[in-house]
N, C-alpha and C. Protein backbone atom coordinates (compact mmCIF):
# COMPACT_ATOMS: atom_id res chain seq x y z
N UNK A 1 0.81 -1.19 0.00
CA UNK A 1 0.00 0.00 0.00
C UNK A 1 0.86 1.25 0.00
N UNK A 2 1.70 1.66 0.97
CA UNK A 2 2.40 3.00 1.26
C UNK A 2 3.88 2.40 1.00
N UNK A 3 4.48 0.57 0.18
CA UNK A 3 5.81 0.38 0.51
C UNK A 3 6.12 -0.28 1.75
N UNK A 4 7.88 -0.54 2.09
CA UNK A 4 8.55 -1.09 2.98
C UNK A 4 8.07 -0.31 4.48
N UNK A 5 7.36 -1.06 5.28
CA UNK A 5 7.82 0.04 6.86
C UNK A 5 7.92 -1.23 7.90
N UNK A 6 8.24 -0.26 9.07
CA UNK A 6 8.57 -0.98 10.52
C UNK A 6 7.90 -0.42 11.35
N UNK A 7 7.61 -1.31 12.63
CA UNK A 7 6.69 -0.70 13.61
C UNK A 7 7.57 -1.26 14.81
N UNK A 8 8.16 0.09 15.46
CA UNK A 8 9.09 -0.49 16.87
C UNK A 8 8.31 -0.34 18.27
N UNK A 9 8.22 -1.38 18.80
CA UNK A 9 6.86 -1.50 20.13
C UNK A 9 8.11 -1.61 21.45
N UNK A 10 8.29 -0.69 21.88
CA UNK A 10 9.39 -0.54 22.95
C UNK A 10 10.76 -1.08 22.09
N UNK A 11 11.21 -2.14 22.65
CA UNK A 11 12.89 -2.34 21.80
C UNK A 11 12.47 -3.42 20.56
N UNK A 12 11.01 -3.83 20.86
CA UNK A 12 10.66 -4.71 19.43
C UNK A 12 10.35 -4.41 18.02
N UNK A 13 10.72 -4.68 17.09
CA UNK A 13 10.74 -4.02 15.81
C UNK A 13 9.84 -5.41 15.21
N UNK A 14 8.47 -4.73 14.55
CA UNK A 14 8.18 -5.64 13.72
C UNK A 14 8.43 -4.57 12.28
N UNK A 15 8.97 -6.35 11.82
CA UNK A 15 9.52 -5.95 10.17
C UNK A 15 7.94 -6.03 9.21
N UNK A 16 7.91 -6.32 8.00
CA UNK A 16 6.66 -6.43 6.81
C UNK A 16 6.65 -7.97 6.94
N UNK A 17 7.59 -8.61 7.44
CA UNK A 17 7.49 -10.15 7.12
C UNK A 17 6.65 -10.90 8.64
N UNK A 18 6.34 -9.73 9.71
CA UNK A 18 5.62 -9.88 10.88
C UNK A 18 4.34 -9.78 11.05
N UNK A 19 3.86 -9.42 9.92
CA UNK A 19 1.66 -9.30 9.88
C UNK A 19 1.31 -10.19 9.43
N UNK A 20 1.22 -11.05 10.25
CA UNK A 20 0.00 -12.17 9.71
C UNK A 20 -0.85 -11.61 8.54
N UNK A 21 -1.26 -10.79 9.17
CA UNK A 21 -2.09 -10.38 7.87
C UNK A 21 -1.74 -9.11 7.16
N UNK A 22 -2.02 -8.94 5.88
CA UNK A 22 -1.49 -7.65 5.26
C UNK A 22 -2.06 -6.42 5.41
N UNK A 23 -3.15 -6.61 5.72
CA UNK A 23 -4.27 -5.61 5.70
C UNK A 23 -4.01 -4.74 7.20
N UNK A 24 -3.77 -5.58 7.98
CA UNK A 24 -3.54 -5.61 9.65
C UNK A 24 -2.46 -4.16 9.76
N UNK A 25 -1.10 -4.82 8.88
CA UNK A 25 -0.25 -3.58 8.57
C UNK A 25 -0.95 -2.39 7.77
N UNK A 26 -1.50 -2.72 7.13
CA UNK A 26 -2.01 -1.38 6.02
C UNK A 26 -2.86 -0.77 7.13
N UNK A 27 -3.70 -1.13 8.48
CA UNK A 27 -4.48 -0.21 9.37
C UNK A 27 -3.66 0.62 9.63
N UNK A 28 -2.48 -0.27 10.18
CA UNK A 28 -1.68 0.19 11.21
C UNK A 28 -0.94 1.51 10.37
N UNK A 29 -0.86 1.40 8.73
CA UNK A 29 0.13 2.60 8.26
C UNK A 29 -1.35 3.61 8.01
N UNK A 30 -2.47 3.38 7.76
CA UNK A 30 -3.28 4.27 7.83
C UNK A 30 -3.54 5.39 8.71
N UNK A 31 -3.49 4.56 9.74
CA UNK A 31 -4.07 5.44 10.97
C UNK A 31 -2.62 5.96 11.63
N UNK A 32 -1.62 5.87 11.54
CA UNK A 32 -0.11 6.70 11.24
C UNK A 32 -0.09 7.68 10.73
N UNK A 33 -0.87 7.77 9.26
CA UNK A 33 -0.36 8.73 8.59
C UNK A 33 -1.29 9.72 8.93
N UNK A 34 -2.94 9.32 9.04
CA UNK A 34 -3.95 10.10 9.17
C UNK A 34 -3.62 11.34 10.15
N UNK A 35 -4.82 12.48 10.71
CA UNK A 35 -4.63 13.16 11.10
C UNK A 35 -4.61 12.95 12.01
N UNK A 36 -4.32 13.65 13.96
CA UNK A 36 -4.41 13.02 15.05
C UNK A 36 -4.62 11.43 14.82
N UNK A 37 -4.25 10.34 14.63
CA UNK A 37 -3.91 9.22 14.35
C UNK A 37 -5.11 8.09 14.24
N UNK A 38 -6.26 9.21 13.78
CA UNK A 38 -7.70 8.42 13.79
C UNK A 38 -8.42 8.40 12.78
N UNK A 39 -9.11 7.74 12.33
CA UNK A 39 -10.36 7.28 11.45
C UNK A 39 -11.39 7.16 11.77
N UNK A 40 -12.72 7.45 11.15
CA UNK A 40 -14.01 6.88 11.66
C UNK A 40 -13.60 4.96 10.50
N UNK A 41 -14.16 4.33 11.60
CA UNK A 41 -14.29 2.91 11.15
C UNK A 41 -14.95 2.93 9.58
N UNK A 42 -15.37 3.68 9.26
CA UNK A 42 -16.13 3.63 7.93
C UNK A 42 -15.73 3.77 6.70
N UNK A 43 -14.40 5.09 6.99
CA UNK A 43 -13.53 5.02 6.32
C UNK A 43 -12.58 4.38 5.68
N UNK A 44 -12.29 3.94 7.14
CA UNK A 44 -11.44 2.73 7.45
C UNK A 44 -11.61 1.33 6.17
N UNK A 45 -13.30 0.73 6.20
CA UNK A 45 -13.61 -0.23 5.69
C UNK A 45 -13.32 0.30 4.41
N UNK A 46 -13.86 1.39 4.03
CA UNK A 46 -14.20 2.08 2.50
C UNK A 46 -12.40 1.85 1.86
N UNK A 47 -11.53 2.53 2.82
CA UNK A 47 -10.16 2.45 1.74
C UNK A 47 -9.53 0.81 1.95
N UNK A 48 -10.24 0.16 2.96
CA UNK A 48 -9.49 -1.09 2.54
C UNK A 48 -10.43 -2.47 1.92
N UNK A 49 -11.73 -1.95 2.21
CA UNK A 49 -12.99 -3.33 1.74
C UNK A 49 -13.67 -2.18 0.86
N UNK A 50 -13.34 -1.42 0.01
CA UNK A 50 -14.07 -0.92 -0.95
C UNK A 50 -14.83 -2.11 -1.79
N UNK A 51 -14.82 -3.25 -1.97
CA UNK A 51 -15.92 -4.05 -2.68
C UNK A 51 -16.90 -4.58 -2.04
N UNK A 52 -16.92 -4.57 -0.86
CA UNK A 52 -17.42 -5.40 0.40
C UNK A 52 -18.85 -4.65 0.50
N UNK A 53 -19.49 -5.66 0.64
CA UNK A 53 -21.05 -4.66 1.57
C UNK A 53 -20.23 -4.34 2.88
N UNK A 54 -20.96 -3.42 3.73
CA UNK A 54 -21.10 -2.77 5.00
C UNK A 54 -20.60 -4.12 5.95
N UNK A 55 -21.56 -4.84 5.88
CA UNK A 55 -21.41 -6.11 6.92
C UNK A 55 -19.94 -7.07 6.91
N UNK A 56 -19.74 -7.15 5.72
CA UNK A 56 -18.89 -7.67 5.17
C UNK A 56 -17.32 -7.08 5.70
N UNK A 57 -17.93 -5.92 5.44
CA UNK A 57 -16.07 -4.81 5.75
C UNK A 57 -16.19 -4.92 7.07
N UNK A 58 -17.12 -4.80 7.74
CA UNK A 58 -17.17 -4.67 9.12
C UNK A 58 -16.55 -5.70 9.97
N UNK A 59 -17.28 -6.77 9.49
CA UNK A 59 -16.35 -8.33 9.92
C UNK A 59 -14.66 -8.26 9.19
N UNK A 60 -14.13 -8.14 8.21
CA UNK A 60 -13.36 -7.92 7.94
C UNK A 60 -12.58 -7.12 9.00
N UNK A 61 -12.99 -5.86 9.17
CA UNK A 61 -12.43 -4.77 10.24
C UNK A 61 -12.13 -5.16 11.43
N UNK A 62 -12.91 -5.97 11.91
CA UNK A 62 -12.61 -6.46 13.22
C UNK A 62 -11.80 -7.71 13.55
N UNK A 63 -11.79 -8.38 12.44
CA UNK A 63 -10.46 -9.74 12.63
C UNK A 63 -9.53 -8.80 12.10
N UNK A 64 -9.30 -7.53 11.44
CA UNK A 64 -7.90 -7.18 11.43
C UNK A 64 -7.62 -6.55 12.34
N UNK A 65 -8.36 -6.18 13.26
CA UNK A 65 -7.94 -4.83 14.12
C UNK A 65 -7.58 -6.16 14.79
N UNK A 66 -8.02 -7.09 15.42
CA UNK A 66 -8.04 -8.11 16.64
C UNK A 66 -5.85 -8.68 15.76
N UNK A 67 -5.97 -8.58 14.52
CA UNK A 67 -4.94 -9.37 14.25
C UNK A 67 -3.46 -8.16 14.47
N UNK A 68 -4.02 -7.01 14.29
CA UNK A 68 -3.22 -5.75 14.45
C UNK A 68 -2.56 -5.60 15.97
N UNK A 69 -3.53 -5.82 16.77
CA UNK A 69 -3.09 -5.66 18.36
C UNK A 69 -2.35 -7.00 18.57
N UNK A 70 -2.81 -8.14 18.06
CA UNK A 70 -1.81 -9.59 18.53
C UNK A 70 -0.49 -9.42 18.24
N UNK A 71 -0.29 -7.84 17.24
CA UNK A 71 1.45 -8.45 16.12
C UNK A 71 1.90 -7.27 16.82
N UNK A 72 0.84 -5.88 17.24
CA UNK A 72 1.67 -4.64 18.11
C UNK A 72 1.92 -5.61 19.75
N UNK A 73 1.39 -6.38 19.99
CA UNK A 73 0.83 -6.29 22.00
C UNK A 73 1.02 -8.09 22.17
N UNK A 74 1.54 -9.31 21.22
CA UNK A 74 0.86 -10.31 21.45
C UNK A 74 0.97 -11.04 22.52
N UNK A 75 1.04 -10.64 23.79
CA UNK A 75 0.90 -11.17 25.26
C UNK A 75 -0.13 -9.84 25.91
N UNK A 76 -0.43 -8.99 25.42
CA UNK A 76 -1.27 -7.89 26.63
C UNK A 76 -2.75 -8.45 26.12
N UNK A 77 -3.33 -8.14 27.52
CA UNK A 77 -4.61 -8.70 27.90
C UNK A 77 -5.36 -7.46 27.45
N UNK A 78 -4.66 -6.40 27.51
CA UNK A 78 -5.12 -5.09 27.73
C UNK A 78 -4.78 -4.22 26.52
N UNK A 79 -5.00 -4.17 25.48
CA UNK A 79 -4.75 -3.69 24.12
C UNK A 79 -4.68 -1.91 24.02
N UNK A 80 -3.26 -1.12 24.15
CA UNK A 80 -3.70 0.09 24.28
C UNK A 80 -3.05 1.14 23.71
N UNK A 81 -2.39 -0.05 22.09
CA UNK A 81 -1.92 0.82 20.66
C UNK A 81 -3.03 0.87 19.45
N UNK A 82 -3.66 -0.01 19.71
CA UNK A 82 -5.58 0.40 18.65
C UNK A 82 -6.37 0.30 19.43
N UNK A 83 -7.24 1.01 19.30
CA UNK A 83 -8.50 1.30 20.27
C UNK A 83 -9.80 1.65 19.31
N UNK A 84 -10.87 0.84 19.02
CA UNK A 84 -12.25 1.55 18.54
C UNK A 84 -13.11 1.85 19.48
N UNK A 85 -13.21 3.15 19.43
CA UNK A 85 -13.85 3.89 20.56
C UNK A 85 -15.62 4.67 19.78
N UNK A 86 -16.49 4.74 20.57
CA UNK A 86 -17.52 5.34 19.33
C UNK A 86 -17.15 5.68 18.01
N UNK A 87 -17.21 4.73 17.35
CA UNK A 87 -17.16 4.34 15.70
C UNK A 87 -15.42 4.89 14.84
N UNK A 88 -14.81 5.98 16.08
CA UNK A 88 -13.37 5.94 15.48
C UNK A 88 -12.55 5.04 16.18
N UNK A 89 -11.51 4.75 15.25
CA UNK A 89 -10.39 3.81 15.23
C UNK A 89 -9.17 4.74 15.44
N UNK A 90 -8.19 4.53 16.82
CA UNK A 90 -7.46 5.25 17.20
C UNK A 90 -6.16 4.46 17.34
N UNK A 91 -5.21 5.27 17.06
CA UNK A 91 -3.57 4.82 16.80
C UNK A 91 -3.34 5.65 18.36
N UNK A 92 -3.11 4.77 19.31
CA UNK A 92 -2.48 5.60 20.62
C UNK A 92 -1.90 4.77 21.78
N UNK A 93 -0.20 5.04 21.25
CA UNK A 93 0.81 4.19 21.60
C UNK A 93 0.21 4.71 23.37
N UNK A 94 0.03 5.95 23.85
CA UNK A 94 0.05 6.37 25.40
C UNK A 94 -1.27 5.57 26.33
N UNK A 95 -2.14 4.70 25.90
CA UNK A 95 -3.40 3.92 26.08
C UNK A 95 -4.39 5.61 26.02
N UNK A 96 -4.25 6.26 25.64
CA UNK A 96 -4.92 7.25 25.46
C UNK A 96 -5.12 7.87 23.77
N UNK A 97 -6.25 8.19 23.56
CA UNK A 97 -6.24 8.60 21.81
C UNK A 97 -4.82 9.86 21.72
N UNK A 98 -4.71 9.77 20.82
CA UNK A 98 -3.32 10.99 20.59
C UNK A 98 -3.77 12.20 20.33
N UNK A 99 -2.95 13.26 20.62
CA UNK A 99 -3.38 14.62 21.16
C UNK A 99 -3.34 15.04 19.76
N UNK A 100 -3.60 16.67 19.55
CA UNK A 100 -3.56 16.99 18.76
C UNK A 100 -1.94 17.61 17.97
N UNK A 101 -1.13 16.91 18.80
CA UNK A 101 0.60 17.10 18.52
C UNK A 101 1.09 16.55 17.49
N UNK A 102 0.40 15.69 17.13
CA UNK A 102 0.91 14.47 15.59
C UNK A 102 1.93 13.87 16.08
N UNK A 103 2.26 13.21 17.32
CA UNK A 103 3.37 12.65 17.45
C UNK A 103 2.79 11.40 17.91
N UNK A 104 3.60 10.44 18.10
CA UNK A 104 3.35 8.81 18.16
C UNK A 104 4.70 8.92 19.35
N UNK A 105 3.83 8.32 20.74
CA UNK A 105 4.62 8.26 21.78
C UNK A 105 5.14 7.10 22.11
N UNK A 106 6.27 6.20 21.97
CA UNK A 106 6.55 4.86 22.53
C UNK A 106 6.28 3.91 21.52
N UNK A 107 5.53 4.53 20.30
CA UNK A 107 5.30 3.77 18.84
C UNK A 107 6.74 4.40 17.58
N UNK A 108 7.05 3.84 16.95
CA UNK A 108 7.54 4.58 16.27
C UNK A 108 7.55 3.66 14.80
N UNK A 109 6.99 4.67 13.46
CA UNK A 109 6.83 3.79 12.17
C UNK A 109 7.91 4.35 11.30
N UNK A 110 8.39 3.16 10.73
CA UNK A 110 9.35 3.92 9.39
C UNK A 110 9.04 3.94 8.58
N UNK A 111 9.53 3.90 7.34
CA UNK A 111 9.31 3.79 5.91
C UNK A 111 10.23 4.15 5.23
N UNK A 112 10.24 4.16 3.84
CA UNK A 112 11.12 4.50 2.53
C UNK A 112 11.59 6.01 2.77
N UNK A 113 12.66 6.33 2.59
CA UNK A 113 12.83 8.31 2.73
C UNK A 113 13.67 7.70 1.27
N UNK A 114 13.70 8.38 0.35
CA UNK A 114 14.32 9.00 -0.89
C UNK A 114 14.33 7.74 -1.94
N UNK A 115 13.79 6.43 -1.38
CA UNK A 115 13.61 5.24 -2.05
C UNK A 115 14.70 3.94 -1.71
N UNK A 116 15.40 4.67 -0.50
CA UNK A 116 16.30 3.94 -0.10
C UNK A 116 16.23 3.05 1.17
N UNK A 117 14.87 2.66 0.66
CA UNK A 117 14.63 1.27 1.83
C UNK A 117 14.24 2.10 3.30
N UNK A 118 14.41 1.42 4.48
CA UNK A 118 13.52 1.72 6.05
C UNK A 118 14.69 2.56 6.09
N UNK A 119 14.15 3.17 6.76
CA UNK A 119 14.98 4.39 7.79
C UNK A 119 14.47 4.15 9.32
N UNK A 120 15.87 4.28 9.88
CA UNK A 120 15.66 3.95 11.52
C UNK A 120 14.71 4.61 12.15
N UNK A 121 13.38 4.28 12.97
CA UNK A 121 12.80 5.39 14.02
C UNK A 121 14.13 5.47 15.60
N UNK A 122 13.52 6.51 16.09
CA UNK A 122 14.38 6.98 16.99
C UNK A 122 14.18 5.77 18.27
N UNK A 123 15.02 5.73 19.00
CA UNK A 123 15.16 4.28 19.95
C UNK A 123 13.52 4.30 20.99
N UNK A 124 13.59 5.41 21.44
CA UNK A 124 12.64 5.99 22.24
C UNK A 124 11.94 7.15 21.83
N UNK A 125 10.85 7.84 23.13
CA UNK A 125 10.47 9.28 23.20
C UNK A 125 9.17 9.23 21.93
N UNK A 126 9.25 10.76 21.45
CA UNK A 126 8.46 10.75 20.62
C UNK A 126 9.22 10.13 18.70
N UNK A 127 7.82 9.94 18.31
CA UNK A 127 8.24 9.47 16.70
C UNK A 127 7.15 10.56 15.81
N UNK A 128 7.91 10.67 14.44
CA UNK A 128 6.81 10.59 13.59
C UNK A 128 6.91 9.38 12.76
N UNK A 129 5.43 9.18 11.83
CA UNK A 129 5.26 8.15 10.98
C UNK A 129 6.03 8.76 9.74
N UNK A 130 6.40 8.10 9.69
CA UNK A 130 8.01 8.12 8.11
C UNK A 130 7.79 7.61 7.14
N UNK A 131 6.24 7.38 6.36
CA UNK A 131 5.73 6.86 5.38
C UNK A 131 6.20 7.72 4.29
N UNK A 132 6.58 7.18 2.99
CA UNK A 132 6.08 8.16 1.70
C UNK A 132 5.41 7.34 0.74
N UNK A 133 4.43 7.73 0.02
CA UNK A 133 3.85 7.03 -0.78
C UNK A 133 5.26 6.70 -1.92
N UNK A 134 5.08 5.87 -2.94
CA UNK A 134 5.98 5.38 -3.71
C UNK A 134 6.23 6.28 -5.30
């Protein structure tokens, strides 16, 4: 979808070869790039189950979000880097939705910079999402 990225969850780095599912990653670079780090779920379905009836994307939406938190969290009981909260879908590494700062706290995503493959996120602290389209 957006290319090569990484998602570092404290000192764990998942690579592209770590999503079970593909789609799971494509939430996860969505709601990165988006604004304050959220979606209404509807959206959500529309840019990734655009063929799907309603019902259809919806079930879809929810085994990826469920498959998204197993590959960010897969031992927490307590899931609190995706969150669907009244009908938006929230990216918020702090178990809190993300402020209006655009920063990703304790999450950090890479991606392609100039076409030359991942670029490191910073070890800690704050990140931005380092996507470029291709």
């Amino acid at each position: 979808m957006l290319g090569r990225f990484e998602v570092a969850v404290g000192p764990r780095v998942v690579g592209e070869e770590g999503w079970r599912l593909r789609k799971a990653a494509s939430l996860v670079k969505l709601l990165g790039l988006a604004p304050y780090h959220r979606l209404h779920r509807e959206q959500v379905m529309e840019l990734l189950w655009p063929d799907l009836s309603p019902s259809s994307a919806a079930n879809n939406l929810h085994q990826t979000l469920h498959a998204a938190r197993r590959t960010l969290q897969p031992s927490a009981a307590d899931f609190r880097y995706l969150i669907l909260r009244d009908e938006l879908l929230f990216l918020c590494p702090d178990g809190a939705p993300a402020g209006g700062h655009g920063r990703l706290r304790g999450l950090a995503l890479t991606g392609p910079q100039d076409g030359g493959g991942a670029r490191p996120g910073p070890a800690s602290g704050d990140a931005h999402p380092s996507e470029s389209a291709p």
